[in-house]
N, C-alpha and C. Protein backbone atom coordinates (compact mmCIF):
# COMPACT_ATOMS: atom_id res chain seq x y z
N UNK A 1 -6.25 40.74 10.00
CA UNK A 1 -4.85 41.01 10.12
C UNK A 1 -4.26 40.05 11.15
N UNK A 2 -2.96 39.42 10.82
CA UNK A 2 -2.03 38.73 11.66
C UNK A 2 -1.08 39.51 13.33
N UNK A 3 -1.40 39.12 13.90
CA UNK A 3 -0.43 39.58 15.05
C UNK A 3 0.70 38.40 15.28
N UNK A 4 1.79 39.25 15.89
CA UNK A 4 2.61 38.04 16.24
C UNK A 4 2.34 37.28 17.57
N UNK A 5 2.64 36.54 17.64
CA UNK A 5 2.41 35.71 18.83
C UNK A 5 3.27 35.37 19.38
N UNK A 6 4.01 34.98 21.24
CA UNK A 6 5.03 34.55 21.55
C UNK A 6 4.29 33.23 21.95
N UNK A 7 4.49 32.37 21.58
CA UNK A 7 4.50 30.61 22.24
C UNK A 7 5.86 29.87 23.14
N UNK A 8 5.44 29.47 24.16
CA UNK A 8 6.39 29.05 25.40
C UNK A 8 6.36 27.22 24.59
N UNK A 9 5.12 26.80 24.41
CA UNK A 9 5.14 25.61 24.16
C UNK A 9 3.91 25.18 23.07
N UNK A 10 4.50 24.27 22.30
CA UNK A 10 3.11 23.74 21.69
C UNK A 10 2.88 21.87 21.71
N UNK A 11 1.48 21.93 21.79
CA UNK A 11 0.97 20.52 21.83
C UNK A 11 0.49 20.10 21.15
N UNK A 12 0.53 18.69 21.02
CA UNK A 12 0.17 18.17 19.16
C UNK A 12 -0.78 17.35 19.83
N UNK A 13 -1.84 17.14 19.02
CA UNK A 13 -2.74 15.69 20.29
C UNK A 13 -2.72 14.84 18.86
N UNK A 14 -2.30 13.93 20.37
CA UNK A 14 -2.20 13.07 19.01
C UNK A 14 -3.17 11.92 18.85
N UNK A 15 -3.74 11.23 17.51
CA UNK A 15 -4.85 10.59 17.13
C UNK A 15 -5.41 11.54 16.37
N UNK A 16 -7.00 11.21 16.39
CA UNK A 16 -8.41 11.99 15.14
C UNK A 16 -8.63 12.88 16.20
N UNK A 17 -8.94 14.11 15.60
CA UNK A 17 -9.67 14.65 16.42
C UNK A 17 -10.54 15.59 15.70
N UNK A 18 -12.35 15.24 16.29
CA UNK A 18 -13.68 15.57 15.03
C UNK A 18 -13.19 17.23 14.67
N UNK A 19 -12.66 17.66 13.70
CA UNK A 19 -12.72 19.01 13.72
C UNK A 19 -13.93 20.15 13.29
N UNK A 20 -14.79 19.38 13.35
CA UNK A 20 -16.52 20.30 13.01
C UNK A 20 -16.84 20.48 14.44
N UNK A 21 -16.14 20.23 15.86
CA UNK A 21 -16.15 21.05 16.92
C UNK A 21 -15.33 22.59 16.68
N UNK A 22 -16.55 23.02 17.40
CA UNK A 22 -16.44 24.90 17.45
C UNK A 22 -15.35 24.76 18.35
N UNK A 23 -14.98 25.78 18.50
CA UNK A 23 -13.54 26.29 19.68
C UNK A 23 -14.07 25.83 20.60
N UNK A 24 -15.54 26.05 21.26
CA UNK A 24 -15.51 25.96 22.53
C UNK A 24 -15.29 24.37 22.87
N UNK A 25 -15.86 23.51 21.89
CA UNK A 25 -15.20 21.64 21.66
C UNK A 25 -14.04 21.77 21.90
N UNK A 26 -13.05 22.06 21.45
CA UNK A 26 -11.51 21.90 21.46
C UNK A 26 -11.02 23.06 22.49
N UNK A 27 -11.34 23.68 22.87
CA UNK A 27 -11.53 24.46 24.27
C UNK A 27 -11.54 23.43 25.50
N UNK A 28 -12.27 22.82 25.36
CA UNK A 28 -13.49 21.77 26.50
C UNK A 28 -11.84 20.48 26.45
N UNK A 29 -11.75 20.18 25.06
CA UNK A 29 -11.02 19.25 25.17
C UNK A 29 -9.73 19.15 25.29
N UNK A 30 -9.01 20.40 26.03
CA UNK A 30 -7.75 21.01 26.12
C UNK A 30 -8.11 21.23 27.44
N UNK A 31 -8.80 21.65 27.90
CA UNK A 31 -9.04 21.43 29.88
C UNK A 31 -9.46 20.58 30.43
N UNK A 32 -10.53 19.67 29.83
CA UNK A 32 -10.67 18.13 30.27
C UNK A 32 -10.10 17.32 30.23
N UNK A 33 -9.45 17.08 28.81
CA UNK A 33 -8.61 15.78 28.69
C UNK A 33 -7.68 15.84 29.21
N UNK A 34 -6.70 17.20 28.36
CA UNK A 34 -5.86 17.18 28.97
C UNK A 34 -4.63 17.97 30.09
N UNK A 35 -5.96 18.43 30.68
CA UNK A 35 -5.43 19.35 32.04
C UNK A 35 -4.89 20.24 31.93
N UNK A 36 -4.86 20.49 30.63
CA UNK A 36 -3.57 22.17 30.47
C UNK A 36 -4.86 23.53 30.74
N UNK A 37 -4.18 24.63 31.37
CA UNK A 37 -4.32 25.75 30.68
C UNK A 37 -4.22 26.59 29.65
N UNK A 38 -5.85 26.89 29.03
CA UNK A 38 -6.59 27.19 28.28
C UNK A 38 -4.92 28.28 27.12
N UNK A 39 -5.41 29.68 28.83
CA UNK A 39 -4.53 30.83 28.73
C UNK A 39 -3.44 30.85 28.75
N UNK A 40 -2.77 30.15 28.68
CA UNK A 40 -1.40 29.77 28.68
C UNK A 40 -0.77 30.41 27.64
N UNK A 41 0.35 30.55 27.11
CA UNK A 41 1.10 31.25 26.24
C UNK A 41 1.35 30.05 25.55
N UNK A 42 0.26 28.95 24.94
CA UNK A 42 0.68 27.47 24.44
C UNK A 42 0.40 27.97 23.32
N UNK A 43 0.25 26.76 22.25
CA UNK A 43 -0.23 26.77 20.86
C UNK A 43 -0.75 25.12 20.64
N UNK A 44 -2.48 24.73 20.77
CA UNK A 44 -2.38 23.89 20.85
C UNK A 44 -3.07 23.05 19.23
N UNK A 45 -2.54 21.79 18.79
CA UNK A 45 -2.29 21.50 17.31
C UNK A 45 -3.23 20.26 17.34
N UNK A 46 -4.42 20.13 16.44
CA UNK A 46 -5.18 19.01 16.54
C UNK A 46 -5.48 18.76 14.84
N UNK A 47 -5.24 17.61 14.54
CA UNK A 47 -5.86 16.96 12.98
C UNK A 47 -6.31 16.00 13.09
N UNK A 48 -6.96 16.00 11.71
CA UNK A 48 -8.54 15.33 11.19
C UNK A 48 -8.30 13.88 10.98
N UNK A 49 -8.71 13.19 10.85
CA UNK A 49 -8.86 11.52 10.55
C UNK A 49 -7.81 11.50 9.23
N UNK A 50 -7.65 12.00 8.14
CA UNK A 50 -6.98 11.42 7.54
C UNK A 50 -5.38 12.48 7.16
N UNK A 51 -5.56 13.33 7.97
CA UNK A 51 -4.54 14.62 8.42
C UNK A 51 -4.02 15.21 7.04
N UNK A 52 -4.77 15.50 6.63
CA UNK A 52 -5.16 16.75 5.68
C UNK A 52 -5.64 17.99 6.16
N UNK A 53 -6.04 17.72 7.36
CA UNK A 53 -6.71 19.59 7.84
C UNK A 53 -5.99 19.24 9.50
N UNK A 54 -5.11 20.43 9.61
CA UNK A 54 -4.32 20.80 10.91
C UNK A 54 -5.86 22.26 11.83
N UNK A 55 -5.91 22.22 12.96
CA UNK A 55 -6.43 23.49 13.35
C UNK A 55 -5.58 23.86 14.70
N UNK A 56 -5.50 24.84 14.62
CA UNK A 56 -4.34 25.47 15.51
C UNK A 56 -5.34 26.26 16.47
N UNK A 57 -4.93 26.16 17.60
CA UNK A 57 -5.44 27.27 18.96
C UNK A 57 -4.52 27.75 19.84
N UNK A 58 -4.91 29.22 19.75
CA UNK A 58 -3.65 29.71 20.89
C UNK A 58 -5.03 30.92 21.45
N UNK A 59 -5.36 30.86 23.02
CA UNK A 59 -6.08 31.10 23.66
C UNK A 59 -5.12 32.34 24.55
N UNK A 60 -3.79 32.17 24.68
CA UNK A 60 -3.14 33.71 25.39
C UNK A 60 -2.65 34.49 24.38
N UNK A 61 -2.45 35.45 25.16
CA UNK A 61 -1.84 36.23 24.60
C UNK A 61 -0.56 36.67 24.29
């Protein structure tokens, strides 16, 4: 089942990004690269090499 979600902001990264990383990959690469918080009320937006597959993460609540 869907819940709604409130989002303050969302981030697109932009370039390839491997999407056969598990969450905790794109987890890792949302606090390393690029310094944001995880928990944040964000929504963060990463696609595949030829951007046909979008994967979306929102880590708050």
């Amino acid at each position: 089942m869907l819940k709604e979600v409130t989002v303050d902001r969302v981030y697109l990264a932009q370039g390839v990004t491997d999407l056969r990383k598990s969450i905790d990959g794109l987890a890792a690469l949302v606090k390393e690269e690029f310094e944001l918080d995880l928990f944040s009320s964000s929504l963060f937006v990463f696609c595949n090499r030829r951007a046909r597959q979008v994967e979306n993460s929102s880590m708050g609540s």
